[in-house]
N, C-alpha and C. Protein backbone atom coordinates (compact mmCIF):
# COMPACT_ATOMS: atom_id res chain seq x y z
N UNK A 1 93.64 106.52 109.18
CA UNK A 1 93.95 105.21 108.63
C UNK A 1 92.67 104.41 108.45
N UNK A 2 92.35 104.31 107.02
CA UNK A 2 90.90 102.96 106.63
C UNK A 2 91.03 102.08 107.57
N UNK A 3 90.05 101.34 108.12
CA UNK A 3 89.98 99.92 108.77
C UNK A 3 89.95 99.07 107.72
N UNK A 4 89.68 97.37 108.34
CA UNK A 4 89.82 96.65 106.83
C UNK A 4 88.73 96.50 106.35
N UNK A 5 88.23 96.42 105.14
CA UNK A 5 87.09 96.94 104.42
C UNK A 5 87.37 95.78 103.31
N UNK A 6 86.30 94.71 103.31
CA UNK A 6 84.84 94.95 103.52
C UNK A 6 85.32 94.11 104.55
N UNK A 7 83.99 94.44 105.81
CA UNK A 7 84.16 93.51 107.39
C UNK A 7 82.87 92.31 107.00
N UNK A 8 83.70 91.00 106.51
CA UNK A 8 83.06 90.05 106.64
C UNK A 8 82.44 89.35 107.67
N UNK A 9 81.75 89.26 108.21
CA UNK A 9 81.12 88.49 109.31
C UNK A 9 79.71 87.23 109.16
N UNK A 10 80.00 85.86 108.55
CA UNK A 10 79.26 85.26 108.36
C UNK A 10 78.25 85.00 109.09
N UNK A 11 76.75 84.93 108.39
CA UNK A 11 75.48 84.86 109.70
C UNK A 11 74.85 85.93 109.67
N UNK A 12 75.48 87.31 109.39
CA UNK A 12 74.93 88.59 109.64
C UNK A 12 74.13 88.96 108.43
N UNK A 13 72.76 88.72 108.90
CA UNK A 13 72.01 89.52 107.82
C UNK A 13 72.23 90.80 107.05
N UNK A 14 71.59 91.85 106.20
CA UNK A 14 71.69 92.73 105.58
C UNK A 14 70.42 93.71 106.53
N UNK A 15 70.74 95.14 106.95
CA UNK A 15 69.61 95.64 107.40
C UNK A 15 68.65 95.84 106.86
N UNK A 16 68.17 95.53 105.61
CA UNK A 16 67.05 95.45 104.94
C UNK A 16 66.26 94.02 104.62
N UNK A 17 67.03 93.35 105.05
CA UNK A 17 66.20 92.22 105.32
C UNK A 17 65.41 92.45 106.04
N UNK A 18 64.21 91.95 105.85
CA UNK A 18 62.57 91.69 106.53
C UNK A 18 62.37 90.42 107.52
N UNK A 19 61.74 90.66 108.69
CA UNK A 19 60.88 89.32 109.08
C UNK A 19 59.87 90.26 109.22
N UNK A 20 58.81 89.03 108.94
CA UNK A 20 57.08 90.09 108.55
C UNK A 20 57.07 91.06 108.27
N UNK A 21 57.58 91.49 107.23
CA UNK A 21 58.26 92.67 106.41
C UNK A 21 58.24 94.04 107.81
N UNK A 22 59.17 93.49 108.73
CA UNK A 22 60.03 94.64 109.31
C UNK A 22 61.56 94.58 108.77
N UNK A 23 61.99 95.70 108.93
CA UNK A 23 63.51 95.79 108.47
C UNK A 23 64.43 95.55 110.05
N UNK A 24 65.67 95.61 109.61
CA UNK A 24 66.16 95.66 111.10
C UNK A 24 66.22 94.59 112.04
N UNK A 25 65.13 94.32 112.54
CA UNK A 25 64.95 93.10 113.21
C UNK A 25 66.00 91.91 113.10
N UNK A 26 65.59 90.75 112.07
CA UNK A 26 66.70 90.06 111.78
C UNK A 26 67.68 90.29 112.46
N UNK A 27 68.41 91.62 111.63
CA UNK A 27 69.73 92.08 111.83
C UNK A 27 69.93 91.64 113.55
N UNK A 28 69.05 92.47 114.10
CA UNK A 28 69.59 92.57 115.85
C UNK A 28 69.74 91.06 116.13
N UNK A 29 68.62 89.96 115.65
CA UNK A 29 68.34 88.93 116.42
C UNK A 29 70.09 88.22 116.10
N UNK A 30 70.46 88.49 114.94
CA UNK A 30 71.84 87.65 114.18
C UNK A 30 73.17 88.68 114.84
N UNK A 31 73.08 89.56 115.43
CA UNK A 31 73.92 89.95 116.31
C UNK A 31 73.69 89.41 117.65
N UNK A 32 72.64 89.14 118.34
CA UNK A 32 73.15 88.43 119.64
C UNK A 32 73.13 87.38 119.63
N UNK A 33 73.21 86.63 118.72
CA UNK A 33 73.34 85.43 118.48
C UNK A 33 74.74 84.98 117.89
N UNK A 34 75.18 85.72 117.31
CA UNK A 34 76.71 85.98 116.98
C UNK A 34 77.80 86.37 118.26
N UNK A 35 76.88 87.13 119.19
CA UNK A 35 77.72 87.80 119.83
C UNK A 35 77.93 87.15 120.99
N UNK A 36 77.05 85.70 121.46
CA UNK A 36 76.63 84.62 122.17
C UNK A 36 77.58 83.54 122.06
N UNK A 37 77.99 83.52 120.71
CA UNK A 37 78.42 82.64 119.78
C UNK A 37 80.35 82.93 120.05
N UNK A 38 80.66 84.27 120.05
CA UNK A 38 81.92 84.91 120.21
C UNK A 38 82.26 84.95 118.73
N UNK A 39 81.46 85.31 117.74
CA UNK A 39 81.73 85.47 116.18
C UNK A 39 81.36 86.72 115.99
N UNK A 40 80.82 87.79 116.65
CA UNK A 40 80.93 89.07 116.85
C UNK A 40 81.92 89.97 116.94
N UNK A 41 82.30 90.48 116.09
CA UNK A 41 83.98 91.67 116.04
C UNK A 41 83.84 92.45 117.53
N UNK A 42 84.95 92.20 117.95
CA UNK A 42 85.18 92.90 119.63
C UNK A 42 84.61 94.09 119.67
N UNK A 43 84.63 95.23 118.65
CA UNK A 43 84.76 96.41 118.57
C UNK A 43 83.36 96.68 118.27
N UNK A 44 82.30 95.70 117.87
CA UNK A 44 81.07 95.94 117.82
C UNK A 44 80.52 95.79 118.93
N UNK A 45 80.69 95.42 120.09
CA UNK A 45 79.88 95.15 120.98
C UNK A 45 79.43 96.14 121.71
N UNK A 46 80.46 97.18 121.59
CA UNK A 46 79.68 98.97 122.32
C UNK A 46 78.84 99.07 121.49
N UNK A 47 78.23 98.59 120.47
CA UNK A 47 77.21 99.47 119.54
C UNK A 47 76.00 97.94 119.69
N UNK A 48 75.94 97.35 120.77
CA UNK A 48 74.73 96.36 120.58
C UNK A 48 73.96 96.89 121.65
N UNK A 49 72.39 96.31 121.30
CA UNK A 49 71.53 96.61 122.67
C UNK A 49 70.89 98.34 122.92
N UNK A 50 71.36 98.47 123.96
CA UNK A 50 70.80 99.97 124.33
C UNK A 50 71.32 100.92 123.78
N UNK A 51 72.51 100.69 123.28
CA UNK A 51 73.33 102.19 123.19
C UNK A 51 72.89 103.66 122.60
N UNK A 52 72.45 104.16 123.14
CA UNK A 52 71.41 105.41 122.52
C UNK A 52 71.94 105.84 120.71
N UNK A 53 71.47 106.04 120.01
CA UNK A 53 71.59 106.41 118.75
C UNK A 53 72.01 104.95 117.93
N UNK A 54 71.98 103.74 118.68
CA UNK A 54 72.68 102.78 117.77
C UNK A 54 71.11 102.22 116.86
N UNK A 55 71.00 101.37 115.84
CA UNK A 55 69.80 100.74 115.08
C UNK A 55 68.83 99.81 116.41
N UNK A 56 69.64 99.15 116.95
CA UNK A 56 69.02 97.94 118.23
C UNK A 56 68.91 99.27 119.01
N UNK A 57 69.01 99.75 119.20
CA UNK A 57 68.67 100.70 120.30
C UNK A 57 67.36 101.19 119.76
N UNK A 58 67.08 101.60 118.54
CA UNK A 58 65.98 102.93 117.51
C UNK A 58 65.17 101.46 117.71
N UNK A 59 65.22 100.54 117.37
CA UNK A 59 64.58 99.21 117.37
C UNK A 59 64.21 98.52 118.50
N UNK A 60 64.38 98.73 119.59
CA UNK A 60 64.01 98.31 120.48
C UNK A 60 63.28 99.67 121.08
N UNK A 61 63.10 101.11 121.04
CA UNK A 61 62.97 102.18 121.00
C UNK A 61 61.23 102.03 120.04
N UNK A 62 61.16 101.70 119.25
CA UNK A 62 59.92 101.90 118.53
C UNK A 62 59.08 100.70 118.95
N UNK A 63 59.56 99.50 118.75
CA UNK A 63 58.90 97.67 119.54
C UNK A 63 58.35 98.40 120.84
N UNK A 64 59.08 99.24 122.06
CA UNK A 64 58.59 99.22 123.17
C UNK A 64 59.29 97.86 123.45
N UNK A 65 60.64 97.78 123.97
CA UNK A 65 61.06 96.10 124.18
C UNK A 65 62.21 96.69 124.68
N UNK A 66 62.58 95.57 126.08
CA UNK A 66 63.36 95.93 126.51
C UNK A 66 64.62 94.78 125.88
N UNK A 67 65.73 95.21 125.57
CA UNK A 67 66.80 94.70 124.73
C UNK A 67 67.28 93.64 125.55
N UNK A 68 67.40 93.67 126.91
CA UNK A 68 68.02 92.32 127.97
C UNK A 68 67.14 91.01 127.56
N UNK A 69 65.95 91.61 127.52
CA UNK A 69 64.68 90.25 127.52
C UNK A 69 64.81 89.92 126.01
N UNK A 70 64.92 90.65 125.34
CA UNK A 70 64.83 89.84 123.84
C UNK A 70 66.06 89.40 123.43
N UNK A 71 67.04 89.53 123.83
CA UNK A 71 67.91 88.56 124.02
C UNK A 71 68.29 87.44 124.61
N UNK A 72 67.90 87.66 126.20
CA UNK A 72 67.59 86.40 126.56
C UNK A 72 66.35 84.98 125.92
N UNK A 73 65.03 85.48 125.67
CA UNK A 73 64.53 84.51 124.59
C UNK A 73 64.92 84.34 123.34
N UNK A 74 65.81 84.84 123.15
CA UNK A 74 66.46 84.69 121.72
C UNK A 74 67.73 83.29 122.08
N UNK A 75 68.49 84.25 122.93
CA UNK A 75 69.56 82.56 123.31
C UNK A 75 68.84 81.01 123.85
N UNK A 76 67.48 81.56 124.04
CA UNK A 76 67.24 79.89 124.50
C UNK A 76 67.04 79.37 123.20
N UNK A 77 67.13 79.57 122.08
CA UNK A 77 67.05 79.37 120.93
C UNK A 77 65.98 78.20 120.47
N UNK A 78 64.74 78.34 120.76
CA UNK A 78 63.59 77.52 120.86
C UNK A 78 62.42 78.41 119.63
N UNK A 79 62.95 79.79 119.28
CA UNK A 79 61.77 80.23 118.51
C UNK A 79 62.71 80.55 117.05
N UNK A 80 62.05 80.53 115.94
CA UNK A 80 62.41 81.07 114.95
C UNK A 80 62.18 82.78 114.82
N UNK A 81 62.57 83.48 113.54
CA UNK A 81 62.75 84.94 113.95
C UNK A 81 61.13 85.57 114.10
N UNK A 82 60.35 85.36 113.04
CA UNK A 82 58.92 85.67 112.89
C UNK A 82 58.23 84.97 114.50
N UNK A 83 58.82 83.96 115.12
CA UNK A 83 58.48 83.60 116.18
C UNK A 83 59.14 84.94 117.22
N UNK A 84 60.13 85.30 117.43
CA UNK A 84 60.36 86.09 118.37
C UNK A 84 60.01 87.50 117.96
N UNK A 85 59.46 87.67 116.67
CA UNK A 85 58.78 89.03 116.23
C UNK A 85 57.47 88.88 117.29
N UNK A 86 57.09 87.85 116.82
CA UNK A 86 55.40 87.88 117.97
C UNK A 86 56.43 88.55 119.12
N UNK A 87 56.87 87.68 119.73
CA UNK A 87 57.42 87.50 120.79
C UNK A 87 57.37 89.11 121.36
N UNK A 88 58.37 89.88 120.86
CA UNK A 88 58.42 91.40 120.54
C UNK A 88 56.78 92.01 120.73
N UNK A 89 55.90 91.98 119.97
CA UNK A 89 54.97 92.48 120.17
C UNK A 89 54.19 91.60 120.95
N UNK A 90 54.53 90.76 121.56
CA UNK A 90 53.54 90.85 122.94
C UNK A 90 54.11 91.31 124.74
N UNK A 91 55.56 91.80 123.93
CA UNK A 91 56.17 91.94 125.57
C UNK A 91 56.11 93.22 125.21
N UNK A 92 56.02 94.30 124.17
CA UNK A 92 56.28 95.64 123.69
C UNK A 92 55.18 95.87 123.35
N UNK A 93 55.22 96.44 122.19
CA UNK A 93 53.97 96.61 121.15
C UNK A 93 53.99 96.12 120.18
N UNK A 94 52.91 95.95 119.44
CA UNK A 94 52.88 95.85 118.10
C UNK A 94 52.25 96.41 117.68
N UNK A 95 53.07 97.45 116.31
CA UNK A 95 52.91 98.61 115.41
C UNK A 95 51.86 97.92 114.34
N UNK A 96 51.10 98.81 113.69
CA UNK A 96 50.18 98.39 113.04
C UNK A 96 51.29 98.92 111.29
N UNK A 97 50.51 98.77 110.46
CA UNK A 97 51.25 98.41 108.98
C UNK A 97 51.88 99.55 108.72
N UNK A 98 50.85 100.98 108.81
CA UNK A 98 51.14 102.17 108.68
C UNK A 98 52.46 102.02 109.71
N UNK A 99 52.66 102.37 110.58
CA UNK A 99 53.74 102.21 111.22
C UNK A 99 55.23 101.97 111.11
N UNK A 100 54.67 100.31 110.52
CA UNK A 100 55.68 99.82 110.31
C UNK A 100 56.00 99.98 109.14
N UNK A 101 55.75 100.74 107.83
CA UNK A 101 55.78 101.51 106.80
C UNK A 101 56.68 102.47 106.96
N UNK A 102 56.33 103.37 108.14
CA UNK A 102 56.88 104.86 108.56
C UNK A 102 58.02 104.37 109.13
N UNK A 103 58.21 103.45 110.07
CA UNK A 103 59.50 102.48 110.38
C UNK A 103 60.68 102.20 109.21
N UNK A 104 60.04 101.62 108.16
CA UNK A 104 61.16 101.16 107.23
C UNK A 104 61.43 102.11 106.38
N UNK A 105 60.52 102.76 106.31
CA UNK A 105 60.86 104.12 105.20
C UNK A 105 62.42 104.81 105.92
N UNK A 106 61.79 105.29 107.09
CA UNK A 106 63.26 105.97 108.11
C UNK A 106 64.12 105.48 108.26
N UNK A 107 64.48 103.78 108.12
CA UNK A 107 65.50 103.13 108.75
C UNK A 107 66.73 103.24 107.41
N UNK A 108 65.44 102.76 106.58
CA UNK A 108 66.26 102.60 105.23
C UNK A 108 66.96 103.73 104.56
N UNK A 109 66.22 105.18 105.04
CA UNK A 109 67.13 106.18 104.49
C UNK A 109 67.82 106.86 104.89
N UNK A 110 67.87 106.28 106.56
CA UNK A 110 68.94 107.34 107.47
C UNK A 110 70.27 107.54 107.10
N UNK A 111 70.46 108.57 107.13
CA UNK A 111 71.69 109.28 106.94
C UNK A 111 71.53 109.88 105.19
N UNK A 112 70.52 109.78 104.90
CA UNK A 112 70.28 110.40 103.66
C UNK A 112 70.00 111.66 104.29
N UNK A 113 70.52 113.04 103.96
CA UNK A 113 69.35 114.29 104.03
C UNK A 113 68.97 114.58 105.74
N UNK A 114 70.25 113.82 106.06
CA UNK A 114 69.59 113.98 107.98
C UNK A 114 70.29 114.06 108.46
N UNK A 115 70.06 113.92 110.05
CA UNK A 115 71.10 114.23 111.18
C UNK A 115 72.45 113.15 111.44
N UNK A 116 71.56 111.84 110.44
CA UNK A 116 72.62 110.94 110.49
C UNK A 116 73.45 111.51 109.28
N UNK A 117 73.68 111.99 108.31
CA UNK A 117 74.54 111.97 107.50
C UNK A 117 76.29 112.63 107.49
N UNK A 118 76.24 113.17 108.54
CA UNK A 118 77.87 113.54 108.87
C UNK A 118 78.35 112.18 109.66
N UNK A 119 77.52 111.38 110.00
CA UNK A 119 78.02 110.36 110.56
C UNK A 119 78.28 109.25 109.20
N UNK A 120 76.97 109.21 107.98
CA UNK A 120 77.76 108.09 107.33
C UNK A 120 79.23 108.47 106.47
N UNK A 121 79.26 109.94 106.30
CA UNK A 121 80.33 110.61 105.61
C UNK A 121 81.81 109.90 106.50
N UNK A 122 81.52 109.89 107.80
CA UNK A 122 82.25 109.56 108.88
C UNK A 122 82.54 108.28 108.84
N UNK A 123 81.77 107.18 108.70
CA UNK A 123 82.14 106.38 108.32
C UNK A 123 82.92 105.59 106.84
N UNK A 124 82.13 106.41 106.06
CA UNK A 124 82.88 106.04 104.81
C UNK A 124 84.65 106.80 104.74
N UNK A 125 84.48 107.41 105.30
CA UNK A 125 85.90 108.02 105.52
C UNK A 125 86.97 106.77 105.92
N UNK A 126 86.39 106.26 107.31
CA UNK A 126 86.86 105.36 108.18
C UNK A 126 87.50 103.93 107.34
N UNK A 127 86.58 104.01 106.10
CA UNK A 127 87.38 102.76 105.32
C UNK A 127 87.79 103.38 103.74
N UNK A 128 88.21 104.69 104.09
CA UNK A 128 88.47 105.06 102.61
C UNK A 128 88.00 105.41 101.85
N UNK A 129 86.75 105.60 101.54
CA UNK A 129 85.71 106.20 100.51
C UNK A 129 85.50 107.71 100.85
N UNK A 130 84.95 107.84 99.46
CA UNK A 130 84.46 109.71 99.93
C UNK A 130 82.99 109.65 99.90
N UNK A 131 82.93 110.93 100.68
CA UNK A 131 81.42 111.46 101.01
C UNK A 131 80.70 110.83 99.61
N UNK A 132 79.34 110.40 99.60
CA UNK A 132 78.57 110.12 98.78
C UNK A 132 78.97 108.80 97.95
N UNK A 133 79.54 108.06 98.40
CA UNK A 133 79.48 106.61 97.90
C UNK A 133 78.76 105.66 97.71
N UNK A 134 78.16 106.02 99.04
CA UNK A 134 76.68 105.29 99.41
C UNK A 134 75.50 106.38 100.10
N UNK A 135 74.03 106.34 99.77
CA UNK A 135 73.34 107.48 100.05
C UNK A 135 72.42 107.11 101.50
N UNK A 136 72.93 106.38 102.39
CA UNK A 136 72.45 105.72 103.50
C UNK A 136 73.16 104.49 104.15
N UNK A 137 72.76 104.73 105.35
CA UNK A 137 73.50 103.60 106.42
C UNK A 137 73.52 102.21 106.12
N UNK A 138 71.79 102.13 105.44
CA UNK A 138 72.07 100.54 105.44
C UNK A 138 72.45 100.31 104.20
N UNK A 139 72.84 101.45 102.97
CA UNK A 139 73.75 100.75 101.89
C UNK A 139 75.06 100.80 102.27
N UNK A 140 75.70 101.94 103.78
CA UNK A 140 76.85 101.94 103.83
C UNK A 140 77.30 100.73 104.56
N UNK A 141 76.02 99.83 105.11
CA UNK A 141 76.49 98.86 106.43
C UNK A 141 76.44 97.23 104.67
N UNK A 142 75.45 97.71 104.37
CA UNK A 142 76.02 96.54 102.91
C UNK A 142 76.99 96.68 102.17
N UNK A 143 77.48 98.00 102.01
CA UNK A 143 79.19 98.22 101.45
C UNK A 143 80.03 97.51 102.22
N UNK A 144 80.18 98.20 103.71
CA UNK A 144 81.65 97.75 104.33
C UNK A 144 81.35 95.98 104.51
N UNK A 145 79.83 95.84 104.84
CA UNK A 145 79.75 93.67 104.64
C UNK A 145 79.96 92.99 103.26
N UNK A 146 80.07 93.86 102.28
CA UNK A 146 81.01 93.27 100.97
C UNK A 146 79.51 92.95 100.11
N UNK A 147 78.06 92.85 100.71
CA UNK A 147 77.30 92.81 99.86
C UNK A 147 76.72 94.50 98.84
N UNK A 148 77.37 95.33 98.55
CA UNK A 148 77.47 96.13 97.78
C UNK A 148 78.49 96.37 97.63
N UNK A 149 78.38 96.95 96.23
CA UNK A 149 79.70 97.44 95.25
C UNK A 149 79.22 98.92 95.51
N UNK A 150 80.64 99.70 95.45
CA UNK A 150 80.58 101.22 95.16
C UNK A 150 79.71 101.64 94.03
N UNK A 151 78.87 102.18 93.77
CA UNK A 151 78.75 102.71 92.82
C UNK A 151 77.28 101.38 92.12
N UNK A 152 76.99 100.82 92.64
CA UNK A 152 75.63 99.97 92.11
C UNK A 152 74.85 99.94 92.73
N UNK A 153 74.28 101.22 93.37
CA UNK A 153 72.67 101.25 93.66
C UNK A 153 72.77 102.78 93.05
């Protein structure tokens, strides 16, 4: 049985949105801030933070950052996002350009041609679509948020 499709959730960035042209980021900071908020879908909250294989997990995984602490300076809500990017690379690391190149290249095409791709098949299933609708996670995570159409990228 599809879930309901598209899952609107106002506030939630697109995973290709950039701060200091990282991808991803954003995204996490507008989930615990949502999820702080109680405007977070119940059913997302196993997939925030650590959860091994989740994006905040691969993302907090490459930063060198531990996910408790950047959430907690995130709820005192005193920095903007490019502010808690520093933030990130001075409690973690900070990746140099190349890096963060090799970063967005991967993020943006997972589940293309990879280990993720029986999983986005898996998901597109989950709301009704067939295999190859979308050729990656973060066009399948802009499908089911209603900012892509089937079939326009």
């Amino acid at each position: 049985m599809a879930q309901s499709y598209p899952t609107l959730i106002p506030g939630l960035r697109s995973p290709f949105d950039q701060v200091n042209g990282l991808v991803y980021f954003g995204r996490m900071l507008d989930k615990i801030r949502l999820a702080a908020a109680g405007k977070l879908p119940a059913g997302w909250q196993a997939a925030r933070g650590v959860v091994k294989g989740s994006f905040d997990w691969r993302c907090c995984l490459f930063l060198k950052l531990d996910y408790a602490k950047l959430e907690a300076e995130t709820l005192k809500g005193d920095k903007t996002d490019a502010e808690l990017l520093e933030w990130a690379f001075q409690h973690g690391r900070h990746p140099d350009d190349q890096e963060i190149e090799v970063w967005n290249a991967f993020m943006t095409k997972r589940g293309w041609r990879d280990a993720g791709t029986q999983r986005l098949n898996e998901r597109l299933a989950e709301i009704g679509l067939p295999a190859g609708t979308v050729q990656t996670m973060f066009e399948f995570i802009d499908l089911d948020e209603g900012r892509l159409q089937p079939g326009s990228r």
